[in-house]
Protein backbone atom coordinates (compact mmCIF):
# COMPACT_ATOMS: atom_id res chain seq x y z
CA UNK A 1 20.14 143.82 93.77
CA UNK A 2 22.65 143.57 90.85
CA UNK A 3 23.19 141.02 88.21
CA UNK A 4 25.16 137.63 89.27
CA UNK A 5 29.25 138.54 88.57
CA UNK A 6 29.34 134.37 87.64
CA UNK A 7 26.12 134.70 85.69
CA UNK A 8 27.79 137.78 83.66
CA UNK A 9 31.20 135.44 83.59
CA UNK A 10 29.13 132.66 82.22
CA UNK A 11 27.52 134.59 79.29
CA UNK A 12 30.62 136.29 78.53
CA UNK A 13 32.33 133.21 77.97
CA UNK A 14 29.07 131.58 76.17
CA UNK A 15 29.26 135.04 74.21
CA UNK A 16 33.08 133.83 73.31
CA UNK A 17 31.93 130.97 71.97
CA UNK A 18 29.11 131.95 69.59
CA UNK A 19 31.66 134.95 68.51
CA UNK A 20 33.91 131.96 67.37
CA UNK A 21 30.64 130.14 65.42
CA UNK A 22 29.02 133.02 63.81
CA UNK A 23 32.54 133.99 62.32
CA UNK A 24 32.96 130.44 60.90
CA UNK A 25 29.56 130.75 59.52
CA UNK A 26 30.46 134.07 58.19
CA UNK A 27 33.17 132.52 56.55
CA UNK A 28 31.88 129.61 55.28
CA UNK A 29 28.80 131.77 53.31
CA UNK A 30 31.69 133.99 51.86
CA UNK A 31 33.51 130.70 50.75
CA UNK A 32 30.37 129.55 49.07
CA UNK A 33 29.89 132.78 47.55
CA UNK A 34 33.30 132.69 45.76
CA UNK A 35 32.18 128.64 44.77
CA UNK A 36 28.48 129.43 43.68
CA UNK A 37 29.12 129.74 39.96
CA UNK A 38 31.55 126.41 39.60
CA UNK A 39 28.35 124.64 41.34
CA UNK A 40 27.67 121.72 38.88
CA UNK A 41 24.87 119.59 41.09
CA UNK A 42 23.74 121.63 44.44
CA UNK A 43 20.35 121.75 46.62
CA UNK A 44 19.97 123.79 49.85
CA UNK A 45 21.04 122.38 53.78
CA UNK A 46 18.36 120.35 55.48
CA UNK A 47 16.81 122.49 58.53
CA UNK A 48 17.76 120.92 61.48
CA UNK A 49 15.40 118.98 63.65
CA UNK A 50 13.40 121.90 65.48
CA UNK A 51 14.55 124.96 63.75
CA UNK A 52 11.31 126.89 64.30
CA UNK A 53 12.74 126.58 67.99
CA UNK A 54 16.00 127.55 67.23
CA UNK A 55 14.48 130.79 65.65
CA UNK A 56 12.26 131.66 68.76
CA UNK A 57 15.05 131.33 70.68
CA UNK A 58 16.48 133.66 68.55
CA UNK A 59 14.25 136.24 68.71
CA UNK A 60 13.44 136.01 72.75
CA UNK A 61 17.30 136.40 73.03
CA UNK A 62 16.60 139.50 70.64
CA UNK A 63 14.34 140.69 73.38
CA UNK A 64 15.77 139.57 75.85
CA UNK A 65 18.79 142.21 74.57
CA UNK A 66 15.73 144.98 74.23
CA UNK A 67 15.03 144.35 77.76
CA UNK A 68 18.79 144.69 79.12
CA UNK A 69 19.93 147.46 77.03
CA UNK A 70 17.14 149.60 76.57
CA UNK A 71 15.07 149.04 79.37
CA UNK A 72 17.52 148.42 82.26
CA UNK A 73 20.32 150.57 81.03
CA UNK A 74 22.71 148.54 81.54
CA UNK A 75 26.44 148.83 79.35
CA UNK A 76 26.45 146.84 76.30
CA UNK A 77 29.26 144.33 77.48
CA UNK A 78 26.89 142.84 80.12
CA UNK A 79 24.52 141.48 77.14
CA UNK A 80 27.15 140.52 74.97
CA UNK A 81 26.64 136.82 75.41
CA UNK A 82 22.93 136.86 74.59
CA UNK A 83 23.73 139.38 71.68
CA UNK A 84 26.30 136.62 69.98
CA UNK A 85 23.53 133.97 70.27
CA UNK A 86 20.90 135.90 69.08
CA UNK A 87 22.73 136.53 65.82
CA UNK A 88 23.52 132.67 66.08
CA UNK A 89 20.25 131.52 66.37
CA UNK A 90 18.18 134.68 64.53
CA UNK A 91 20.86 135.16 61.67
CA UNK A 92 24.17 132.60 61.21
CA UNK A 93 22.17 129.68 61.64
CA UNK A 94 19.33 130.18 58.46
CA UNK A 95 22.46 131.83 56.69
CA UNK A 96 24.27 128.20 56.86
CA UNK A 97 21.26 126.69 55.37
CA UNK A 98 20.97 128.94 52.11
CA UNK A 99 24.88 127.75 51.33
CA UNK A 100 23.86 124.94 48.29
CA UNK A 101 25.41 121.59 49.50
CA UNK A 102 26.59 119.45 47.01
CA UNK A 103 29.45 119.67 43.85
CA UNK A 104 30.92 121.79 42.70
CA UNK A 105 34.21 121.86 39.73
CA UNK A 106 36.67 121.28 42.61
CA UNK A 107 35.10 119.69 45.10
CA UNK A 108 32.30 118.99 47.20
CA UNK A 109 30.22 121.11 50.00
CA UNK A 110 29.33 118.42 52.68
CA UNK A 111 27.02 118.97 55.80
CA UNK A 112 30.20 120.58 57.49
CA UNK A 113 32.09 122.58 55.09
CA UNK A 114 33.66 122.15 51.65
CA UNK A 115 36.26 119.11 50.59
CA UNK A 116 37.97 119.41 47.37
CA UNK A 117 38.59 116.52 45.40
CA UNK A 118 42.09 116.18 45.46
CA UNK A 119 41.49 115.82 49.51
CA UNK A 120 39.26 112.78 48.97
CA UNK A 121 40.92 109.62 49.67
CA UNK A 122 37.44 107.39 49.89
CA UNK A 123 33.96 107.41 49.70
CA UNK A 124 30.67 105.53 50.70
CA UNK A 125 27.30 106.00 50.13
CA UNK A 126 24.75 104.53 53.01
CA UNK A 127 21.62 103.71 51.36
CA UNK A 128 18.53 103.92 52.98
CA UNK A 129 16.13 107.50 54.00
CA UNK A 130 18.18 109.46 53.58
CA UNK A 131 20.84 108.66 51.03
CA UNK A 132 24.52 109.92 52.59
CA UNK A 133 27.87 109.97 51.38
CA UNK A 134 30.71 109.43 53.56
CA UNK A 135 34.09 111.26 52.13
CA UNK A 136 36.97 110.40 53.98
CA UNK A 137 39.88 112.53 53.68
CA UNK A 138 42.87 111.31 51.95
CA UNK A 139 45.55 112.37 54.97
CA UNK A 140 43.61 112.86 57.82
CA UNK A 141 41.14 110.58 59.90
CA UNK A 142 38.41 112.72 58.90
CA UNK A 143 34.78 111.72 57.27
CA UNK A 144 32.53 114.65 56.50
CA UNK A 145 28.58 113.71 55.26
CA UNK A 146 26.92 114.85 52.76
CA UNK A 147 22.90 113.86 52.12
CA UNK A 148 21.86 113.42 49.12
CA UNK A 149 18.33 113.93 47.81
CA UNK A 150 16.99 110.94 46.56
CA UNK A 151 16.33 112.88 43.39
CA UNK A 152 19.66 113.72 42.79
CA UNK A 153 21.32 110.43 43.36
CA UNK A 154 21.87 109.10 40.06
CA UNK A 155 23.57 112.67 39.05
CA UNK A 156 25.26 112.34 42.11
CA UNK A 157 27.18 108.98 40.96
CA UNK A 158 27.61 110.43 37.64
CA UNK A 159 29.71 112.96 38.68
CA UNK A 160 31.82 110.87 41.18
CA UNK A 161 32.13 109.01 38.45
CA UNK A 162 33.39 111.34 36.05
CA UNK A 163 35.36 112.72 38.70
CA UNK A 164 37.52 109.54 39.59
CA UNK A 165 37.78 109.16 35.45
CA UNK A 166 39.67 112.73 34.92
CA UNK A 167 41.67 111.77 38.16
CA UNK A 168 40.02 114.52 40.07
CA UNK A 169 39.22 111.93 42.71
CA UNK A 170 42.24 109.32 43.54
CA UNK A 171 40.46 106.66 45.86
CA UNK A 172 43.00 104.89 48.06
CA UNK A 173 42.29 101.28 49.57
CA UNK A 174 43.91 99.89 52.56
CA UNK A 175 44.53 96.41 51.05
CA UNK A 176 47.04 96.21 48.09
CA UNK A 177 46.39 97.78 44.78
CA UNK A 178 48.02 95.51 41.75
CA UNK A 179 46.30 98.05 39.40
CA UNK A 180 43.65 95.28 38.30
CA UNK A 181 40.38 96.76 38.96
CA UNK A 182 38.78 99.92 37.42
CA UNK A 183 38.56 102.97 40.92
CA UNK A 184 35.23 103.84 38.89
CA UNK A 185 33.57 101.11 40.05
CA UNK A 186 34.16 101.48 43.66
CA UNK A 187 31.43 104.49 43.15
């Protein structure tokens, strides 16, 4: 009895998919590695709820491969799927978390990739456990994250302050702006 043609459709397409994530996470890391020496305040990405799961999955899809390729025989293409998510969950996904979130000179790495400054049209911190900054983007309905260890919080509104000073940062407001307050203050 041979493997499921929908079940091999399936994973293919799942493969697709994780093709499209591990190359964004490739891309992202080599990003970060052009940023890494302008980094003026950074600390590593949080592990995401469960990742010791996420990396056993990993490795039983890396067996799971063993078992297809090596020990069924079967042609490469039919484990592609499980061989994208394997190097999702075994090798993209703990690369993402060594990429230092945080500021850099021209701009900031959030929770889902990097903003620069002149893109920032708002901000908002959330108090509370954890500390987050919202950054909205200055053209597009877009927030990204960013949390902030609590230990780095006060640096944190130093630099956004600092930042909004040298015009790096050019808050807008939706109500109307007769010039009469200072923009560092809305940090």
């Amino acid at each position: 009895m041979g493997p499921d043609p929908y079940l091999q459709r399936l994973l293919q397409l799942l493969g697709v998919g994780f093709l499209f994530a591990n190359l964004r996470v490739l891309a992202l890391y080599i990003r970060f590695r052009r940023l890494r020496p302008t980094a003026e305040l950074t600390w590593p990405g949080r592990k995401p709820p469960l990742y010791g799961l996420l990396l056993a999955l990993g490795v039983t899809l890396g067996l799971l491969l063993f078992y297809k390729i090596v020990l069924q025989h079967r042609p490469p293409i039919d484990a592609f799927g499980e061989a994208m998510m394997c190097l999702y969950y075994g090798y993209a996904l703990p690369l993402s978390l060594r990429i230092g979130r945080g500021f850099y000179a021209h701009g900031v790495w959030t929770d889902r990739g990097f903003m620069p400054y002149a893109a920032i049209g708002g901000l908002s911190w959330r108090d509370g456990s954890p500390v987050t900054l919202a950054l909205i983007h200055r053209e597009r309905p877009l927030a990204r994250l960013l949390v902030v260890p609590e230990r780095h919080y006060a640096a944190a509104r130093r630099i956004l302050r600092d930042k909004i000073a040298q015009h790096d940062i050019r808050l807008t407001g939706k109500g109307l702006d007769l010039g009469d307050r200072d923009a560092r203050e809305m940090v």
